[in-house]
C-alpha atoms as a PDB file:
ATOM      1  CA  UNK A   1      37.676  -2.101 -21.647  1.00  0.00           C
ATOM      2  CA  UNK A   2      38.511  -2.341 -18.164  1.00  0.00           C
ATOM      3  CA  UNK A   3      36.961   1.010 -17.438  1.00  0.00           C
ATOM      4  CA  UNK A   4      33.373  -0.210 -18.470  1.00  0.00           C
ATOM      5  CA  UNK A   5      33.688  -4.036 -17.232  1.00  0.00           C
ATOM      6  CA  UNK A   6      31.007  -3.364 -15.456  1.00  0.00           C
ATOM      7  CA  UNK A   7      28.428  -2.829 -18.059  1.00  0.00           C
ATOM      8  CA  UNK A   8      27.992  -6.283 -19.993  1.00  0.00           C
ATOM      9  CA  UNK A   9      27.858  -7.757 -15.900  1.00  0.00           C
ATOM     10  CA  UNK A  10      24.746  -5.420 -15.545  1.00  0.00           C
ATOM     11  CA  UNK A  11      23.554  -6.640 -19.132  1.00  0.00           C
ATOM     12  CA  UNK A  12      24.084  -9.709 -18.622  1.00  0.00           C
ATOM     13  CA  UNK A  13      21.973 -10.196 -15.143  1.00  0.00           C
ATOM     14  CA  UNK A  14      19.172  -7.774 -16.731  1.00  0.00           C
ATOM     15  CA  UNK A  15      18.868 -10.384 -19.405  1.00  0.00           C
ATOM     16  CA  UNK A  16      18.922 -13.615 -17.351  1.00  0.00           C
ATOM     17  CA  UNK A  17      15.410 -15.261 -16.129  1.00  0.00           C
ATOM     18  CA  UNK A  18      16.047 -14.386 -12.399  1.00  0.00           C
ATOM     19  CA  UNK A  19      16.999 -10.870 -12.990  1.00  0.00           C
ATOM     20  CA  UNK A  20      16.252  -9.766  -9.430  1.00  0.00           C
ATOM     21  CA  UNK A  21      19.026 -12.235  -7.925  1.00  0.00           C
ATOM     22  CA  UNK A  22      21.864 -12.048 -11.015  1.00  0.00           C
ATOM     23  CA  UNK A  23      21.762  -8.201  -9.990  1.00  0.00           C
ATOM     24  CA  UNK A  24      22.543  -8.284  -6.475  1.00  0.00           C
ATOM     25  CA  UNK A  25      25.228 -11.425  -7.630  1.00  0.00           C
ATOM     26  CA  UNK A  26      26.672  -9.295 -10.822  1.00  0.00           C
ATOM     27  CA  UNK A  27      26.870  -6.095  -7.872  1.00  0.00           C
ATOM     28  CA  UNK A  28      28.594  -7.882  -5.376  1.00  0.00           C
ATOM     29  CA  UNK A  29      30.845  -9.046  -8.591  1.00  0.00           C
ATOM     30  CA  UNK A  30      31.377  -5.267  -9.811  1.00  0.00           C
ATOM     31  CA  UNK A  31      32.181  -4.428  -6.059  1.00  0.00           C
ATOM     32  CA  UNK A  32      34.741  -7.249  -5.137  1.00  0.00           C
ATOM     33  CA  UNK A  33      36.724  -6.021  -9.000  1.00  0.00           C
ATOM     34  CA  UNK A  34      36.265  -2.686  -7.843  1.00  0.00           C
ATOM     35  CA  UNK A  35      38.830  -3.529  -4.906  1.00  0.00           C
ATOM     36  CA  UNK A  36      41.913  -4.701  -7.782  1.00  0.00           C
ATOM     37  CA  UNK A  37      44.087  -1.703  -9.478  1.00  0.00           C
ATOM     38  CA  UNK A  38      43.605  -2.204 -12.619  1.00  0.00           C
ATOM     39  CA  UNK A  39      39.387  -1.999 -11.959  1.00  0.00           C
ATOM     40  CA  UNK A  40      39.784   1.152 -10.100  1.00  0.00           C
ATOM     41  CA  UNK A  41      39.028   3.591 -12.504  1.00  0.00           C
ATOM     42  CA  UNK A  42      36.421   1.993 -14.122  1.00  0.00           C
ATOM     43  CA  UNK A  43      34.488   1.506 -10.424  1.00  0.00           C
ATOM     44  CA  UNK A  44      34.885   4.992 -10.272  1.00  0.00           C
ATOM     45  CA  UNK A  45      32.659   5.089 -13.451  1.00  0.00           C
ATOM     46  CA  UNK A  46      29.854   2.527 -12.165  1.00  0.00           C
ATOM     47  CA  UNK A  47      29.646   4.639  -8.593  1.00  0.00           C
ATOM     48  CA  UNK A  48      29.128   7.866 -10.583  1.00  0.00           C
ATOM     49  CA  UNK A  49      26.629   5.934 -13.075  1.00  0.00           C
ATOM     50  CA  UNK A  50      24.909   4.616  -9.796  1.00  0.00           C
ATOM     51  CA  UNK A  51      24.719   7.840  -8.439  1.00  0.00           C
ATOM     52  CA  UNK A  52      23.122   9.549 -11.348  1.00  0.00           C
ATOM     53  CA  UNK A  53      20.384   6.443 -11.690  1.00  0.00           C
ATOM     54  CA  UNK A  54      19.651   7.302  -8.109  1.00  0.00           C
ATOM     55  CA  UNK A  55      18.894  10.630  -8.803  1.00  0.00           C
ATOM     56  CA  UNK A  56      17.585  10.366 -11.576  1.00  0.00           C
ATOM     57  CA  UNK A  57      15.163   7.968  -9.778  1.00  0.00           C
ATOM     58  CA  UNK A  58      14.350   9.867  -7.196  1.00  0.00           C
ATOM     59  CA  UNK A  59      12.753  12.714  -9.345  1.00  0.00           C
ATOM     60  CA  UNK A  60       9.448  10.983  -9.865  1.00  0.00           C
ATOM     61  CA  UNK A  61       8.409  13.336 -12.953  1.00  0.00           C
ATOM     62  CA  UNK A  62      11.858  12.548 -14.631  1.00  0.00           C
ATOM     63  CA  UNK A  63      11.612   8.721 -13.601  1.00  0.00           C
ATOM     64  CA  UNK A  64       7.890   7.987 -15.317  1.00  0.00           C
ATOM     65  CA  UNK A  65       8.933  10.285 -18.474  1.00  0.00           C
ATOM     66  CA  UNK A  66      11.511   7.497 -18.738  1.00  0.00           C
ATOM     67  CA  UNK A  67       8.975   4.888 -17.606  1.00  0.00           C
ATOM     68  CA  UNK A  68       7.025   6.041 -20.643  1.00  0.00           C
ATOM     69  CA  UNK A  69      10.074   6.222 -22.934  1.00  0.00           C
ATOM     70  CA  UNK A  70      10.669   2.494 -22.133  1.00  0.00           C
ATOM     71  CA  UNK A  71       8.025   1.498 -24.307  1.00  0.00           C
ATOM     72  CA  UNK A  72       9.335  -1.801 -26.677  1.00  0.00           C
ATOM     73  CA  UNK A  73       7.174  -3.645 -28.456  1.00  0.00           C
ATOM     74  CA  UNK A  74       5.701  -6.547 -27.929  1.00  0.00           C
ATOM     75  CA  UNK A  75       5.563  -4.815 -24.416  1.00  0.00           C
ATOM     76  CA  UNK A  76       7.007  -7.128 -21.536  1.00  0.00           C
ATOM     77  CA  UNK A  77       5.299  -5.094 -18.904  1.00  0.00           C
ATOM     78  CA  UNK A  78       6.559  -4.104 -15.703  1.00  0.00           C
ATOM     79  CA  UNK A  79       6.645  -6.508 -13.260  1.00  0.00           C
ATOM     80  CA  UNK A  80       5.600  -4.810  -9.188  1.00  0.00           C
ATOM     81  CA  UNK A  81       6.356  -7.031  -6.513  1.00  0.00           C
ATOM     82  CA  UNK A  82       3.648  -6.850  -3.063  1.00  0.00           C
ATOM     83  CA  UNK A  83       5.061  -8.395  -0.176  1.00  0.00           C
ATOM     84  CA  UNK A  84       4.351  -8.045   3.764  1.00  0.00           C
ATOM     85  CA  UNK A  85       6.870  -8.278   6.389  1.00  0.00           C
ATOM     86  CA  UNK A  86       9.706  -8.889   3.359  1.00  0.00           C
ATOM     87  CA  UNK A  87       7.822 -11.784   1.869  1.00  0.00           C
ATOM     88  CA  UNK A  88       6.209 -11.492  -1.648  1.00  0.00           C
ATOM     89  CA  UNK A  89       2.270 -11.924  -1.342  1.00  0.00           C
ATOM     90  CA  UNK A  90       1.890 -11.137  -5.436  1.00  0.00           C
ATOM     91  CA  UNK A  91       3.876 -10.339  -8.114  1.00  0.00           C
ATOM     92  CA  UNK A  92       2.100  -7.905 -10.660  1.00  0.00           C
ATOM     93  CA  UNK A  93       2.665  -7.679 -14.279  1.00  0.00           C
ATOM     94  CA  UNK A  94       1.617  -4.272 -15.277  1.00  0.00           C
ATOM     95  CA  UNK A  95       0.926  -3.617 -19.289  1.00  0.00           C
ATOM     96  CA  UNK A  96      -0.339  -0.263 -19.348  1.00  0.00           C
ATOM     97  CA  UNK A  97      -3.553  -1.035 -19.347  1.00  0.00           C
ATOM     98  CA  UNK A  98      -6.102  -0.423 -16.305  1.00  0.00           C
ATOM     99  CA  UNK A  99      -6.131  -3.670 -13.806  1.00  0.00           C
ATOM    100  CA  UNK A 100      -6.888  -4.898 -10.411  1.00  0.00           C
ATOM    101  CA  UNK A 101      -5.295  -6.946  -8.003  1.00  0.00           C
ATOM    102  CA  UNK A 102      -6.725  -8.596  -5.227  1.00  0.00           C
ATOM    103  CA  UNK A 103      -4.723  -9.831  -2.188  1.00  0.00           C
ATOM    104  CA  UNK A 104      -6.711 -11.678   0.211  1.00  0.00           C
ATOM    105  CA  UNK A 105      -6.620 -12.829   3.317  1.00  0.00           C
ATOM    106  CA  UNK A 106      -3.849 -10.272   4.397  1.00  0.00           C
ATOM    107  CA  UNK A 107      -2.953 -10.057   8.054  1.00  0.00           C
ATOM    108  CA  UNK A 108      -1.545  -7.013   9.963  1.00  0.00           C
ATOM    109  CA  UNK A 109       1.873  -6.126   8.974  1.00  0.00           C
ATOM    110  CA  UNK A 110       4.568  -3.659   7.265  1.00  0.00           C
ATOM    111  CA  UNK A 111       3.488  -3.396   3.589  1.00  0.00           C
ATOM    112  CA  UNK A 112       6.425  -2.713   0.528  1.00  0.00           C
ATOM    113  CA  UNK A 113       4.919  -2.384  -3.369  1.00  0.00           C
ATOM    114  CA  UNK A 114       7.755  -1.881  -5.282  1.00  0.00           C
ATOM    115  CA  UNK A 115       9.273  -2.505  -8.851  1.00  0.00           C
ATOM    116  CA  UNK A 116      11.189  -5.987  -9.157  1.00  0.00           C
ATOM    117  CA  UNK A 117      14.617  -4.171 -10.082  1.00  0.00           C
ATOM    118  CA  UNK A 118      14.190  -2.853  -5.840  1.00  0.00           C
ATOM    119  CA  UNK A 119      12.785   0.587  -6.430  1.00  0.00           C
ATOM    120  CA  UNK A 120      10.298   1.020  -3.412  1.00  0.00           C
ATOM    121  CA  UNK A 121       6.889   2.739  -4.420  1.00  0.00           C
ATOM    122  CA  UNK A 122       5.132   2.551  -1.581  1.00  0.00           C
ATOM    123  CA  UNK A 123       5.594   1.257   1.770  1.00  0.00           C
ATOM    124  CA  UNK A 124       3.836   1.767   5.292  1.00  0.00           C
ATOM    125  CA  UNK A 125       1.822  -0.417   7.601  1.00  0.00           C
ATOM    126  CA  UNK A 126      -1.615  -1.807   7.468  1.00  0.00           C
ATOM    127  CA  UNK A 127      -3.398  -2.562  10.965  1.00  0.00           C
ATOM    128  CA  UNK A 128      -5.923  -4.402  12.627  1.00  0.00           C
ATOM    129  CA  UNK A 129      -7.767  -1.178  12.589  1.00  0.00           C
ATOM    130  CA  UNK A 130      -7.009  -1.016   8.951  1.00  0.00           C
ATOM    131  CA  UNK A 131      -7.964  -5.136   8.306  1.00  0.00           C
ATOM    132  CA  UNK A 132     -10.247  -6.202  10.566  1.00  0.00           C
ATOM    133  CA  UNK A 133     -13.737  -5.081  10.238  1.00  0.00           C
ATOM    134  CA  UNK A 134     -14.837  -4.817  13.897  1.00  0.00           C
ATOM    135  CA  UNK A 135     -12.319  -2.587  14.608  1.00  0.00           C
ATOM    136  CA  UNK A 136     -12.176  -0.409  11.501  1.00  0.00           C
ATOM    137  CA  UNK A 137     -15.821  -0.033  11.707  1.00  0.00           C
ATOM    138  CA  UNK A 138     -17.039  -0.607  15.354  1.00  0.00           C
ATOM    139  CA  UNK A 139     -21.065  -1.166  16.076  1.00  0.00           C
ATOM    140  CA  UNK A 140     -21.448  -1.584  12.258  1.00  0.00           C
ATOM    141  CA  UNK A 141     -22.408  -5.010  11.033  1.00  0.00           C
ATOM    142  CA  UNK A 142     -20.992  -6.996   8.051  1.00  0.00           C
ATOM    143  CA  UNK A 143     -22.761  -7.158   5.011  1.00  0.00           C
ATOM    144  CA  UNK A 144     -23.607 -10.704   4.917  1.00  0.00           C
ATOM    145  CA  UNK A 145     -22.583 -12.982   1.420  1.00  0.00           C
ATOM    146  CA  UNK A 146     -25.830 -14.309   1.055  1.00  0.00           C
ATOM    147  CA  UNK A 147     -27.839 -10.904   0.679  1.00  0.00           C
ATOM    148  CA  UNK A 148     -29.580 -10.809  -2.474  1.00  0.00           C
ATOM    149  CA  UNK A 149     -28.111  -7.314  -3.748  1.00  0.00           C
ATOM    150  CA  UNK A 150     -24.179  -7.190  -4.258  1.00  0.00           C
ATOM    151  CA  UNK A 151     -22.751  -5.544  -1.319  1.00  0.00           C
ATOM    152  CA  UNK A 152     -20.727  -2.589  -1.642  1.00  0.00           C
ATOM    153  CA  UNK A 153     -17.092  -2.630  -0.582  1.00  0.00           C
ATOM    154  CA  UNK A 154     -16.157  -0.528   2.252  1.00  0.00           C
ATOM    155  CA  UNK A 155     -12.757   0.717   2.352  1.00  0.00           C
ATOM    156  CA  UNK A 156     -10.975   1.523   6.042  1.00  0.00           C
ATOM    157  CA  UNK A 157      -7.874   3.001   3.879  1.00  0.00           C
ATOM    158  CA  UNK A 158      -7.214   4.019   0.578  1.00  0.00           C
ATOM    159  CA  UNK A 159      -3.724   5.314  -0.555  1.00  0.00           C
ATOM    160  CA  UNK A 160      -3.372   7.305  -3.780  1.00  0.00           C
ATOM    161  CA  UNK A 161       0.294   7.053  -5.596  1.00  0.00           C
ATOM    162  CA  UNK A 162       1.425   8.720  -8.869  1.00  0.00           C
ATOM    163  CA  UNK A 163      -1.825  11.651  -8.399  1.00  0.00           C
ATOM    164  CA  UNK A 164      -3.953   8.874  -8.361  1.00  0.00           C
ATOM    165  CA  UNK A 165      -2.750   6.227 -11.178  1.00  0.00           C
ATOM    166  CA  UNK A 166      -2.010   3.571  -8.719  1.00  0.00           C
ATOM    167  CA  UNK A 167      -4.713   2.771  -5.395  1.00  0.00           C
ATOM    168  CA  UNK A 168      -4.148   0.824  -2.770  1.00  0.00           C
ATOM    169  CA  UNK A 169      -7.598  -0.100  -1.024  1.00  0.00           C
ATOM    170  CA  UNK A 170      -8.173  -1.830   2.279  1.00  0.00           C
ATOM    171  CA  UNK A 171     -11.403  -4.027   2.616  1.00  0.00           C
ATOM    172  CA  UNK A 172     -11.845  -4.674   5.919  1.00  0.00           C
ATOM    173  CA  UNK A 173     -12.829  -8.473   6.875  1.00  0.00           C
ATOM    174  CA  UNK A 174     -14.227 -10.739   9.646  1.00  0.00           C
ATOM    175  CA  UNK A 175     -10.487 -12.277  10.093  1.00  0.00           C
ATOM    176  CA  UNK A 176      -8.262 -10.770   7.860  1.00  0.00           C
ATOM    177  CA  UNK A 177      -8.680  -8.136   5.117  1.00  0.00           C
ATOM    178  CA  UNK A 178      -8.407  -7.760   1.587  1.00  0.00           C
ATOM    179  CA  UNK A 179      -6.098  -5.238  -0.369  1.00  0.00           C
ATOM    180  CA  UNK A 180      -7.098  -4.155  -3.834  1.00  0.00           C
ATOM    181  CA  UNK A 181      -4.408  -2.832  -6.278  1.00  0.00           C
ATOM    182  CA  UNK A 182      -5.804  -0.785  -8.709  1.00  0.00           C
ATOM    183  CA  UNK A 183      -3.675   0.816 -12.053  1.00  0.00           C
ATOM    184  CA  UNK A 184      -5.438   2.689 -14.106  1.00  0.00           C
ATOM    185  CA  UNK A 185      -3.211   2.638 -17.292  1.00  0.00           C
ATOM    186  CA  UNK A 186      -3.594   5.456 -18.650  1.00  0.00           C
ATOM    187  CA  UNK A 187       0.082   8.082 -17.100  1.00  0.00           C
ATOM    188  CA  UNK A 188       2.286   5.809 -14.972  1.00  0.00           C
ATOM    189  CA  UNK A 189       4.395   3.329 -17.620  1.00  0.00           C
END
């Protein structure tokens, strides 16, 4: 069984309450085995199974068909991490059903939304052109809170993943901006 040792390590940190961190401890486990003889062969295995995960999630149509597939019930969700310069401003349980996030107060920065396992969805940079109102919008004034009719929300940037199931929008504020995450439910998961 010394060809597949590395499976129940996998299972066993996929099952654990701090997934995310048994993972990265049961890889750096499968990797320092890897090193000995008699695991040789079966490290060869868990590179080639690595390498086919990779590709296989790398072809985005292939990786939400199995998104889809991974349907149990009752359904756990999938749990999309937010963070900003590395460090996690929300985590996001997604159920398949249409919801938004709101992240406020978000400063200028290099922006990551990803899946909890590590799989990067989106990532790029949000600006003070793209976060502060004065400078996304210049000469225009801010819609004041105590109006009588609801403002609308003006976006400086919206970003459209998975042909549209996922949106990032950027509300411009007096300080700091807002970011809405929007899922739609209906294709992605």
């Amino acid at each position: 069984m010394k060809n597949l040792y590395f499976i129940s390590k996998i299972i066993n940190a996929i099952e654990s309450q701090d997934s995310y961190h048994q993972l990265s401890k049961a890889f750096e486990e499968i990797l320092s085995l890897g090193c000995q003889e008699q695991y040789r062969e079966g490290f060869e295995q868990f590179v080639r199974f690595m390498g086919a995960v990779y590709d296989l999630m790398f072809d985005e149509d292939q990786y939400l068909d199995l998104i889809r597939s991974a349907d149990p019930s009752p359904d756990p969700g999938i749990e999309i991490v937010f963070e900003r310069n590395g460090v996690c401003l929300a985590t996001i349980i997604y159920r398949h059903r249409r919801i938004v996030r709101t992240i406020t107060n978000v400063a200028p920065g290099h922006f990551t939304l990803k899946l909890a396992i590590g799989r990067v969805i989106w990532n790029g940079e949000f600006k003070k052109e793209d976060l502060i109102w004065s400078v996304a919008f210049p000469g225009e004034g801010l819609r004041l809170a105590a109006e009588t009719e609801q403002p609308e929300t003006k976006a400086s940037c919206i970003i459209r993943l998975f042909n549209g199931e996922v949106i990032l929008r950027v509300i411009p504020g007096i300080e700091h901006g807002n970011i809405d995450i929007l899922f739609k439910g209906e294709k992605i998961g």
